[in-house]
C-alpha atoms as a PDB file:
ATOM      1  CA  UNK A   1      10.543 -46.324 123.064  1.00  0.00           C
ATOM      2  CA  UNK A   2      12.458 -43.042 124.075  1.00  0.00           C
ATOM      3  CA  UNK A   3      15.059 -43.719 121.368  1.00  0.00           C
ATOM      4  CA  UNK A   4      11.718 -43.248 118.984  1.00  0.00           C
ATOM      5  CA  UNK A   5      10.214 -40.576 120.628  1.00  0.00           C
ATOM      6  CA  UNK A   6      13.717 -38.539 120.334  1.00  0.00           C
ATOM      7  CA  UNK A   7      14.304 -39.676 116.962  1.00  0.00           C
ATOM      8  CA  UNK A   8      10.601 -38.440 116.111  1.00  0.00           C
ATOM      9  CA  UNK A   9      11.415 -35.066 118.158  1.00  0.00           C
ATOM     10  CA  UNK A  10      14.313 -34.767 115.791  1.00  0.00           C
ATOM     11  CA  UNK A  11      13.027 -35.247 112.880  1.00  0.00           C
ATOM     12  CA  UNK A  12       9.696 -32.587 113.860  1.00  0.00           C
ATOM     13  CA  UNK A  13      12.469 -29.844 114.678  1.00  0.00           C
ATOM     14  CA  UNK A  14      14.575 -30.777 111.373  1.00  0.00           C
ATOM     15  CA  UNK A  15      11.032 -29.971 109.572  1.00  0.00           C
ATOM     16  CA  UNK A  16       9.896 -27.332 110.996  1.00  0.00           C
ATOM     17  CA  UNK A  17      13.109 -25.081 111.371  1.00  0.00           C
ATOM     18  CA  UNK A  18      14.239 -25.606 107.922  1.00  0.00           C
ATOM     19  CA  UNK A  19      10.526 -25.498 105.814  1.00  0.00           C
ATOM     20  CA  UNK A  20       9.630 -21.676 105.453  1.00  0.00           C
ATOM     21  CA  UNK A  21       6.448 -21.057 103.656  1.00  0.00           C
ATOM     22  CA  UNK A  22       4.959 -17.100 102.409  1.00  0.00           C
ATOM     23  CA  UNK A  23       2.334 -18.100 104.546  1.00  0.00           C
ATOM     24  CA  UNK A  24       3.748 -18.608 107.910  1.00  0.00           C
ATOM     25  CA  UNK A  25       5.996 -15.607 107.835  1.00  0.00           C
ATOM     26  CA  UNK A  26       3.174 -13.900 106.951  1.00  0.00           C
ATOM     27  CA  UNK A  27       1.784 -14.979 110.404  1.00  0.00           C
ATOM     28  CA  UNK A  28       4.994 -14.298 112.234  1.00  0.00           C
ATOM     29  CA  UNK A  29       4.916 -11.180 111.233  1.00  0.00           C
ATOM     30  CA  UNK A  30       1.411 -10.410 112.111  1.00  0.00           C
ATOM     31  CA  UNK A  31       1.685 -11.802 115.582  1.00  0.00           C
ATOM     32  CA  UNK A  32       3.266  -9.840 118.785  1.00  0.00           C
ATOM     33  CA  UNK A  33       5.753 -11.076 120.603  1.00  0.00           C
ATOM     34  CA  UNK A  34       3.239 -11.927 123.925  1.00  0.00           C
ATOM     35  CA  UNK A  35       0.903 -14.015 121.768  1.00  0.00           C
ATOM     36  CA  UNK A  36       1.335 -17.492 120.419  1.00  0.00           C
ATOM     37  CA  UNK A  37       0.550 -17.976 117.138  1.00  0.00           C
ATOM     38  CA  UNK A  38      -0.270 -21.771 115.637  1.00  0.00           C
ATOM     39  CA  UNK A  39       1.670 -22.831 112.719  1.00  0.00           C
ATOM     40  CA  UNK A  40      -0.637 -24.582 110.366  1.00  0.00           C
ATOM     41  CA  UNK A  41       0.430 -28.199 108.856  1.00  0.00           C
ATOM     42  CA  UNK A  42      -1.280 -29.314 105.888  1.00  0.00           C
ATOM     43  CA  UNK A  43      -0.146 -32.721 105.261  1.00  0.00           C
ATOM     44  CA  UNK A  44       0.547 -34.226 108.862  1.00  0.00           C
ATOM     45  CA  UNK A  45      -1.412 -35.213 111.739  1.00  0.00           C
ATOM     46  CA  UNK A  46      -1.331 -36.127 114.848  1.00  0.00           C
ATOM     47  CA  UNK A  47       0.623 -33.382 116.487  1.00  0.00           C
ATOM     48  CA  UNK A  48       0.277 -29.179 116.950  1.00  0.00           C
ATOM     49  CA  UNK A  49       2.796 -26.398 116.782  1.00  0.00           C
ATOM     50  CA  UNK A  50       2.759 -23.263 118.812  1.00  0.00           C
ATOM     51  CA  UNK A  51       5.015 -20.745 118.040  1.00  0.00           C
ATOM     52  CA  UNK A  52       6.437 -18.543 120.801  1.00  0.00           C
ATOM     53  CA  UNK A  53       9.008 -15.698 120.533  1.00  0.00           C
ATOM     54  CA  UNK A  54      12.316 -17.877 121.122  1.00  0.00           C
ATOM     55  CA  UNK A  55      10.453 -21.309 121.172  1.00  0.00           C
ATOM     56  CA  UNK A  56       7.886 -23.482 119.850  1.00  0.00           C
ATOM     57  CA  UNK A  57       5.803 -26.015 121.822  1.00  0.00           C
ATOM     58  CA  UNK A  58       4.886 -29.198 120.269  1.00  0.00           C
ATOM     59  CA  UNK A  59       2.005 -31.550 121.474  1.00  0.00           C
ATOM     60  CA  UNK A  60       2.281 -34.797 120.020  1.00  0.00           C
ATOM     61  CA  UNK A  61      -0.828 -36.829 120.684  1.00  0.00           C
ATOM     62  CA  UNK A  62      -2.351 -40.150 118.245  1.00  0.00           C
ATOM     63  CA  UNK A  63      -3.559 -39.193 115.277  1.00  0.00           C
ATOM     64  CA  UNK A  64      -5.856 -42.456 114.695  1.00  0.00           C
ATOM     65  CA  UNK A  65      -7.218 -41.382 118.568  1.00  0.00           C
ATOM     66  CA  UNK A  66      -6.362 -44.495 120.114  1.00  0.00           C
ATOM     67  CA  UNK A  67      -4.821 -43.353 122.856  1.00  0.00           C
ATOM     68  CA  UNK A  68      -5.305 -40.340 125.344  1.00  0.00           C
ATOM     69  CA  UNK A  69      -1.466 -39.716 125.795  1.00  0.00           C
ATOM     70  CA  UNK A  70       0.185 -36.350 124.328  1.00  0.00           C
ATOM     71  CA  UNK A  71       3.979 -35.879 124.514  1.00  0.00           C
ATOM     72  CA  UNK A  72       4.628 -31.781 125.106  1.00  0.00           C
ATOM     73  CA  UNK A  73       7.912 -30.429 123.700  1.00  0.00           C
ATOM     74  CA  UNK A  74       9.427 -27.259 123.719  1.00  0.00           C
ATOM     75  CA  UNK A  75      11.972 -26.546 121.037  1.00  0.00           C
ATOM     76  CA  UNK A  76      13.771 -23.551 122.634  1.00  0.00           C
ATOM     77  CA  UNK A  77      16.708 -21.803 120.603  1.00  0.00           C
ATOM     78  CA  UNK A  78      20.146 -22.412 122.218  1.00  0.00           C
ATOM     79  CA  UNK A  79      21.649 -20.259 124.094  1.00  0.00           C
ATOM     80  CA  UNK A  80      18.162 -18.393 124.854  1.00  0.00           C
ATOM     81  CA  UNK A  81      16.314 -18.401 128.073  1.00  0.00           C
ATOM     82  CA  UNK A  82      13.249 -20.602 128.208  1.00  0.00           C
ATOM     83  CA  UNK A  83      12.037 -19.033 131.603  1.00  0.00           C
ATOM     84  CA  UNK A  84       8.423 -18.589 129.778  1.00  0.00           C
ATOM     85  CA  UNK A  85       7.944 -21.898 128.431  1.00  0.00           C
ATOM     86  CA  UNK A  86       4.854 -23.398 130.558  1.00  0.00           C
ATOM     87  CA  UNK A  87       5.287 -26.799 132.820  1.00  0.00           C
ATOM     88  CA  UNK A  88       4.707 -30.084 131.483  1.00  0.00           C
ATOM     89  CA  UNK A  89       6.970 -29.229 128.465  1.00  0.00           C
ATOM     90  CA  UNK A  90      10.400 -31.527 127.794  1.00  0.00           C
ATOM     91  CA  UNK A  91      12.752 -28.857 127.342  1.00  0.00           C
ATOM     92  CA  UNK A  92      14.794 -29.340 123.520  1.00  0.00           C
ATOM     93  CA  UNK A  93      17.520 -27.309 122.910  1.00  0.00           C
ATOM     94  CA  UNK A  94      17.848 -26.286 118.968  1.00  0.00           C
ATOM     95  CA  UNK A  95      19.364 -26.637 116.551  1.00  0.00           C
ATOM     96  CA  UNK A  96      20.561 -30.465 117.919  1.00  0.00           C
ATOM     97  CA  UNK A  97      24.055 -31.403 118.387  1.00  0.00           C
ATOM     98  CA  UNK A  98      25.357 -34.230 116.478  1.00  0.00           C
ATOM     99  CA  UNK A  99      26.795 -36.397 118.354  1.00  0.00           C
END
């Protein structure tokens, strides 16, 4: 099960760091650094992305509702202190080493 949840993880970051739409730099750009700003997904479900100065926190929950469980991530650049990023939140490092 955590070798899924990680591979899932993976494959979130690997979409979200390397799609950039007009639209969501236009909200980067619009937000401050102190406020979050939530990255809209069109296609997908079942999960929500905040989007922090130097991170973004993930909350994966079931999209079909089944279950009551939500997985929080944070995807915090490396090398970048992640001081801010509230509790609860499995710490990811990005980009991911191959290894």
């Amino acid at each position: 099960m955590k070798k899924t949840g990680y591979t899932l993880i993976l494959i979130l970051a690997a979409a979200l760091f390397s799609c950039n739409s007009s639209k969501k730099r236009d909200n980067a750009a619009s937000s401050t650094a102190d406020s979050l700003s939530i990255t809209q997904i069109k296609y997908a479900k079942g999960f929500k992305v905040k989007d922090c100065a130097n991170y973004k926190l993930v909350d994966v929950t079931d999209p079909s509702g089944e279950s009551d469980m939500v997985y929080k991530y944070a995807l915090l650049e490396r090398g970048t202190d992640g001081k801010e990023i509230p509790a609860g939140y499995e710490i990811i490092e990005t980009p991911v080493p191959i290894s």
